[in-house]
Protein backbone atom coordinates (compact mmCIF):
# COMPACT_ATOMS: atom_id res chain seq x y z
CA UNK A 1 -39.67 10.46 33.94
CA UNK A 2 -39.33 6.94 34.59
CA UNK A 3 -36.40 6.76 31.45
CA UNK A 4 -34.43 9.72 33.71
CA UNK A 5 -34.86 7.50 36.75
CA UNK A 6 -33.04 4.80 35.01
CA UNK A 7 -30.37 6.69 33.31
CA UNK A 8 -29.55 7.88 36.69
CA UNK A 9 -29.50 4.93 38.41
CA UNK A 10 -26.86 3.55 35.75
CA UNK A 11 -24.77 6.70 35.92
CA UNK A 12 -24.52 6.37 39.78
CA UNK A 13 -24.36 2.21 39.21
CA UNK A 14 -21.14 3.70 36.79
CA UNK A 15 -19.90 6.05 40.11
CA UNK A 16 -20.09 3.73 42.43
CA UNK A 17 -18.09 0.75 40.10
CA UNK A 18 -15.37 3.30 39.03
CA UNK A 19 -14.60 3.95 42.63
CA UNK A 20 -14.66 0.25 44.17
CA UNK A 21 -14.14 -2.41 41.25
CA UNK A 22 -10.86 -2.64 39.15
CA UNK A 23 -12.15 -5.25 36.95
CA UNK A 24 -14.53 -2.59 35.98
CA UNK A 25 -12.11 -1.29 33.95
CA UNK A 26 -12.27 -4.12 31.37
CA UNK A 27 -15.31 -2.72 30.34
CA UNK A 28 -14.72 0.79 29.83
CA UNK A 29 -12.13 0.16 27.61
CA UNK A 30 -14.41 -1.29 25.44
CA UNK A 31 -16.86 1.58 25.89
CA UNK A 32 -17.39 4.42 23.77
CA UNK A 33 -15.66 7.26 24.58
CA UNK A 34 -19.08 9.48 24.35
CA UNK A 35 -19.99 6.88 27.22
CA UNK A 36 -17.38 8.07 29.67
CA UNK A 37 -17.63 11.91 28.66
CA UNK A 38 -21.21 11.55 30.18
CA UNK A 39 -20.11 10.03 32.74
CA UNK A 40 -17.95 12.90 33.32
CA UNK A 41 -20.27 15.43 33.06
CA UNK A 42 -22.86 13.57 35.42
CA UNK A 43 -20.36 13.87 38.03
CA UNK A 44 -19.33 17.61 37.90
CA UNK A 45 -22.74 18.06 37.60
CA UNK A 46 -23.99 16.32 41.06
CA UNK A 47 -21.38 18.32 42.66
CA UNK A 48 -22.24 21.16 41.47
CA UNK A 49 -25.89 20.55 41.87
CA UNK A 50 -25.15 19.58 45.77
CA UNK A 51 -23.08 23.28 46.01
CA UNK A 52 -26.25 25.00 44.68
CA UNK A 53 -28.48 23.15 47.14
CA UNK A 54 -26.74 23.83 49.97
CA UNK A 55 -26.23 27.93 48.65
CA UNK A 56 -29.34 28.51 47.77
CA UNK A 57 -31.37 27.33 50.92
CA UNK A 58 -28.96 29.21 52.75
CA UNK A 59 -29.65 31.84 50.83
CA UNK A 60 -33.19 31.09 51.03
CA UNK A 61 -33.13 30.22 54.95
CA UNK A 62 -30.83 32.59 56.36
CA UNK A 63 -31.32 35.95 53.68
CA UNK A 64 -34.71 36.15 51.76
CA UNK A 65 -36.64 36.45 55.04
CA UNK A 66 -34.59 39.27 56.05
CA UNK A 67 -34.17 40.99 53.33
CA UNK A 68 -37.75 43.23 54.25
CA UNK A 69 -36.43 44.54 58.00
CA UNK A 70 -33.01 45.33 56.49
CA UNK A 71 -34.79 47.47 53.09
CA UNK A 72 -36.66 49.19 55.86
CA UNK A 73 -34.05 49.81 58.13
CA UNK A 74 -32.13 51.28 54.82
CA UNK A 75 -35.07 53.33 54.47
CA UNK A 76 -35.02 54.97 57.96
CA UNK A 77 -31.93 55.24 58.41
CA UNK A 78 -30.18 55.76 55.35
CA UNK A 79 -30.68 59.36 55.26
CA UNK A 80 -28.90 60.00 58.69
CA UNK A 81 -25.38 58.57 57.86
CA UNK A 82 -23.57 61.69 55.79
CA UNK A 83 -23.16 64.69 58.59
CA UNK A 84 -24.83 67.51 57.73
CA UNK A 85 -22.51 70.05 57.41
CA UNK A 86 -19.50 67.60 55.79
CA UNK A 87 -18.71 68.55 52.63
CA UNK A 88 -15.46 67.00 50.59
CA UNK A 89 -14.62 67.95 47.40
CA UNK A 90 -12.58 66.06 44.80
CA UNK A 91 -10.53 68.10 42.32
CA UNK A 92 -7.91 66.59 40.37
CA UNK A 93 -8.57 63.31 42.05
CA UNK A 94 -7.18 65.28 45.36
CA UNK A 95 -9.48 65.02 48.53
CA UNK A 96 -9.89 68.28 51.03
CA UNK A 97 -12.85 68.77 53.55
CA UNK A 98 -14.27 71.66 55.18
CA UNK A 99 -13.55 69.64 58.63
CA UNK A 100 -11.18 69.17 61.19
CA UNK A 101 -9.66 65.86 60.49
CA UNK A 102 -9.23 63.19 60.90
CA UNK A 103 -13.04 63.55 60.42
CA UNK A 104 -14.82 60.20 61.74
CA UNK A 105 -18.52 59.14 60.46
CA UNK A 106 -19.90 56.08 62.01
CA UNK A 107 -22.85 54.57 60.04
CA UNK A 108 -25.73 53.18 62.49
CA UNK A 109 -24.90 49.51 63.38
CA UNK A 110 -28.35 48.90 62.72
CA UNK A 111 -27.52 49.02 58.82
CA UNK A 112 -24.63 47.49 58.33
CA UNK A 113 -23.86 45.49 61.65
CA UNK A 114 -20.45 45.30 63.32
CA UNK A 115 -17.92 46.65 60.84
CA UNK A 116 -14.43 46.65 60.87
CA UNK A 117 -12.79 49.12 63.54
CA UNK A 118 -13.98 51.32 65.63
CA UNK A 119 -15.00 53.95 62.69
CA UNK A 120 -17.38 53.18 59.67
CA UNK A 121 -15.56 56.16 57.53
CA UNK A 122 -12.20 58.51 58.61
CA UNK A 123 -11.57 60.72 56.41
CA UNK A 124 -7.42 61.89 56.92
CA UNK A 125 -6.15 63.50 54.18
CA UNK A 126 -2.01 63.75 55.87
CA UNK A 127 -2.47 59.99 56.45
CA UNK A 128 -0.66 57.12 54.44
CA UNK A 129 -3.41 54.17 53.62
CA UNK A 130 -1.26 52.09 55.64
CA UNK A 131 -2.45 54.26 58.87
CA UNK A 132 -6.20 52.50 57.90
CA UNK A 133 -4.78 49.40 60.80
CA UNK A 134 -4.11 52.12 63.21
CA UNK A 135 -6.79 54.28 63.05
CA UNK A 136 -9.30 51.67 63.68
CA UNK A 137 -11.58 52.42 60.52
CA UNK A 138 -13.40 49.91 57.89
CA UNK A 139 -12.55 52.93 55.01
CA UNK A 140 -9.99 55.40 55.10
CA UNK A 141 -9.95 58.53 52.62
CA UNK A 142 -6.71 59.81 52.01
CA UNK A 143 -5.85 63.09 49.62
CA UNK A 144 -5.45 60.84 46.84
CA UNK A 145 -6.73 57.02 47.32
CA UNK A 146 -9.35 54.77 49.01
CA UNK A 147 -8.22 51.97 51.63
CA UNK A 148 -10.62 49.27 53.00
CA UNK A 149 -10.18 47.39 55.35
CA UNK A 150 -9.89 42.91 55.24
CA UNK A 151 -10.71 40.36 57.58
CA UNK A 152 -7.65 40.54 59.92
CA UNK A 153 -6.47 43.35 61.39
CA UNK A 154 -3.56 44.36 59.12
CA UNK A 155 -4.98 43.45 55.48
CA UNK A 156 -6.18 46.03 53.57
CA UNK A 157 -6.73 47.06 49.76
CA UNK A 158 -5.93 50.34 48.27
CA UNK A 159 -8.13 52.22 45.35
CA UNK A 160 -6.44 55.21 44.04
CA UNK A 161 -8.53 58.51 42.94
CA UNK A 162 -8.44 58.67 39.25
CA UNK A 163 -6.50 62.18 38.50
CA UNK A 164 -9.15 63.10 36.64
CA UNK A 165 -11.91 62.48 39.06
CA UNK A 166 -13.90 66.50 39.73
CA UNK A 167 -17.19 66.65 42.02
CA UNK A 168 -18.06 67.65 45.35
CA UNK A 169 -20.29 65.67 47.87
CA UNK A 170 -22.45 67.10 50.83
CA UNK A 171 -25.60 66.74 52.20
CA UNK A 172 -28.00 68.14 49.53
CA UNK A 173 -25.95 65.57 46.62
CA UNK A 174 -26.10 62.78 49.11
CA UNK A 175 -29.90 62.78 49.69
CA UNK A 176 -30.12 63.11 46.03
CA UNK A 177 -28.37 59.79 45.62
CA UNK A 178 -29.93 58.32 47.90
CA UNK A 179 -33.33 59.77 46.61
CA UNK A 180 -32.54 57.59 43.42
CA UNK A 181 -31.34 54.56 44.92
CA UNK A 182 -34.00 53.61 47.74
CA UNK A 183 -36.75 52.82 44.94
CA UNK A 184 -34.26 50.05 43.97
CA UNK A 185 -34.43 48.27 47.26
CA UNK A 186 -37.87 46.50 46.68
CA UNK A 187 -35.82 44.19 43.91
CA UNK A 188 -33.38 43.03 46.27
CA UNK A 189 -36.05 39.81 47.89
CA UNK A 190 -37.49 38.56 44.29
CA UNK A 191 -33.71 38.98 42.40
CA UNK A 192 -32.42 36.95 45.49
CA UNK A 193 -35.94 34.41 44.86
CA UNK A 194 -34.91 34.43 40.71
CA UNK A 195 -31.08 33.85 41.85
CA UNK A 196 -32.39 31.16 44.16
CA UNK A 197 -33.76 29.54 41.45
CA UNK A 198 -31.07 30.07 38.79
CA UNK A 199 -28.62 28.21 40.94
CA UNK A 200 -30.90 25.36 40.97
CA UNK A 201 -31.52 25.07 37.39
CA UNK A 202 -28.68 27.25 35.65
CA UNK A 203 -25.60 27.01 37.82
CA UNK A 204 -24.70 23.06 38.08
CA UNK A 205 -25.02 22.82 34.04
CA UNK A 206 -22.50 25.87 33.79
CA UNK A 207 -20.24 24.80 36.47
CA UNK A 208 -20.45 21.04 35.18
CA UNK A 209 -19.43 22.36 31.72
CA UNK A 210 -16.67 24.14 32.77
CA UNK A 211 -15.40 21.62 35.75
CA UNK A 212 -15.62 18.93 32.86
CA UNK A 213 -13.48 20.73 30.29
CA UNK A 214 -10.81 21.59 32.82
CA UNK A 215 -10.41 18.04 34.11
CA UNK A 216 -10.17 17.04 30.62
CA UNK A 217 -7.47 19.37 29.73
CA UNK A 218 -5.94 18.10 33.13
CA UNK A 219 -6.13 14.35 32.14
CA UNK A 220 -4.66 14.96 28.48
CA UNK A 221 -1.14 15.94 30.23
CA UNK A 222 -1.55 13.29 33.25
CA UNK A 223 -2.17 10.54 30.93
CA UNK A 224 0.26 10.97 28.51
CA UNK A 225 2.65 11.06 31.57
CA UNK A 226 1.44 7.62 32.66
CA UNK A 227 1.69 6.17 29.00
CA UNK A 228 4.94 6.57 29.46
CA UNK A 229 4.91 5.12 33.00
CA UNK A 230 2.80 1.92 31.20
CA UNK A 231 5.90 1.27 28.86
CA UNK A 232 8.00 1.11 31.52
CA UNK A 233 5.57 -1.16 33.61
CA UNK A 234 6.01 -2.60 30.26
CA UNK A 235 1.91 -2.54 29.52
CA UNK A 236 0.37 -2.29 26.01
CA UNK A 237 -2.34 0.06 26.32
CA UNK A 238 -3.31 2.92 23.29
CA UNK A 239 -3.19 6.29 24.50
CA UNK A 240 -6.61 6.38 24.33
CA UNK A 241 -8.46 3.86 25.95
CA UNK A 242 -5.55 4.72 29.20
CA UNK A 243 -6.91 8.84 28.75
CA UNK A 244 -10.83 7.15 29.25
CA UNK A 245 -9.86 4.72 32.16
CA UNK A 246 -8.55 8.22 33.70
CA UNK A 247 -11.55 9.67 33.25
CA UNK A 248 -13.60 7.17 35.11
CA UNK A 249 -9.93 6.94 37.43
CA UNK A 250 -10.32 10.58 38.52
CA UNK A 251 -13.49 10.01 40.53
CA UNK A 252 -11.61 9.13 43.54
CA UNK A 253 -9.50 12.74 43.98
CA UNK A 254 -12.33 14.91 42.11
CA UNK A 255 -14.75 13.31 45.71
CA UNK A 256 -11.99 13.87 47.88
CA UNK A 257 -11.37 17.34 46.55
CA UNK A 258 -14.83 18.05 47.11
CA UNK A 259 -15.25 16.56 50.14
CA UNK A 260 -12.03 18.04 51.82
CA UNK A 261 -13.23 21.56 50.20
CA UNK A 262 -16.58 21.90 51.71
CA UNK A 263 -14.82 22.18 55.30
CA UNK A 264 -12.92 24.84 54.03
CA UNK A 265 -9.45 22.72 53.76
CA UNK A 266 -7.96 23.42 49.63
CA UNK A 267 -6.41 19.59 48.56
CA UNK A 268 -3.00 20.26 47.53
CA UNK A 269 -2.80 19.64 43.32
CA UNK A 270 0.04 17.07 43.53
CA UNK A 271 -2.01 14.91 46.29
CA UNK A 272 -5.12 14.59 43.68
CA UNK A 273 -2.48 13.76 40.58
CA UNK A 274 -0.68 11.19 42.85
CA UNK A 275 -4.15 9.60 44.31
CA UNK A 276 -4.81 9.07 40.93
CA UNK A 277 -1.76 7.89 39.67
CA UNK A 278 -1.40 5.35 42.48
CA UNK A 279 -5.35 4.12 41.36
CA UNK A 280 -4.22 3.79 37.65
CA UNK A 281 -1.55 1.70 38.37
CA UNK A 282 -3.82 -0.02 40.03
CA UNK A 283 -6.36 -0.86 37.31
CA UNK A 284 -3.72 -1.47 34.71
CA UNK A 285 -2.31 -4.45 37.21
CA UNK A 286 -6.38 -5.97 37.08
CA UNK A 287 -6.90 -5.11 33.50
CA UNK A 288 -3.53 -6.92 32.11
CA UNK A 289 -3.49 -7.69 28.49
């Protein structure tokens, strides 16, 4: 334990100099390369541990505990949302109903809360999927497709009814279904619990892995593009040692991408490449030959 306290001390001692001292630089290009790849990887790897903190209590915090009251709500209620005497049948992947339509059915708020609209379901089989924004609905059946509604008023997405697609639905099949699915509800709290824990303990290695071998792709093109900017700043630095000093460079944007992204504002590509270009040129000037 007390080993891992001080590796992590010196990775974060590492952070913290790559960010604020230039002259810092003189030593990682005498570093091992291994060195900095760690380095690397320690960073994606706090970020991605602080994204799974701050899902998974809210997961914890704001779902687990609820998760009973909505199963038994499900329970309850579940059974009165398909109309008894609807039936709609599906041949050829071409809807038709034994109802007047448009034929509305509005699922009890208590289930599924405010949805979009004024309708849960309308089933219209003479409407276009584009009529889903004026008819109010969250899901619109057409004679041959599926629309559902976004979040603003006039996005939706369309799923067409395969051609091939043959079975009928009414009130005896739906309680069926439903039959089979409500057992399934008493997994929902401990699979939230085990994905609670997951992104604790699985998640930030993943995401690390795969944040670290994207950035290094990333820094393979950007630093060959500043070797070239070196020989005209007329600097002799190898190829390699100027791709490490990146990698230790590229703290700066990778914290202010993360930073800027967890208020929900995306940091344009070219403003990350050209923070870190302007920080590179920086560190060459300090770390002159």
């Amino acid at each position: 334990m007390r080993k891992i306290k001080i590796k992590l001390m010196f990775l974060f001692d590492v952070l913290v100099k790559s960010l604020t001292k230039l002259s810092y630089y003189k030593e990682i290009k005498k570093a091992n390369f291994k060195f900095s790849l760690k380095y690397l990887f320690f960073l994606f790897y706090i970020l991605s541990l602080i994204t799974s903190i701050v899902l998974g209590v809210s997961v914890a915090v704001l779902v687990i505990p609820n998760v009973p009251k909505f199963v038994s709500l499900v329970e309850s209620k579940a059974g009165s949302v398909y109309p008894d005497n609807l039936v709609v049948d599906i041949k050829n992947g071409q809807v038709t109903t034994n109802q007047v339509e448009p034929y509305f059915i509005d699922t009890p708020g208590q289930i599924l809360g405010n949805v979009s609209g004024n309708h849960f379901i309308t089933i219209d089989t003479k409407a276009n999927v584009a009529d889903i924004t004026s008819q109010k609905t969250a899901i619109l059946v057409t004679k041959d497709s599926v629309a559902v509604a976004g979040n603003s008023t006039s996005s939706y997405k369309v799923y067409p009814i395969d051609g091939s697609t043959n079975f009928e639905i009414n009130k005896t099949s739906y309680n069926k279904l439903i039959s089979q699915i409500l057992p399934f509800l008493k997994y929902i709290q401990p699979g939230l619990i085990i994905l609670v824990i997951l992104l604790f303990l699985v998640w930030p290695v993943i995401a690390a892995g795969f944040s670290l071998l994207a950035e290094l792709i990333y820094l393979l093109v950007f630093s060959l593009v500043f070797f070239l900017i070196t020989k005209l700043m007329k600097k002799d630095i190898e190829y390699k040692k100027l791709y490490q000093m990146a990698m230790h460079a590229a703290t700066l944007p990778i914290l202010l991408s993360f930073i800027v992204s967890s208020v929900g504002i995306h940091m344009p590509f070219l403003l990350g490449s050209a923070i870190l270009a302007v920080f590179m040129i920086l560190v060459v000037n300090e770390n002159k030959q």
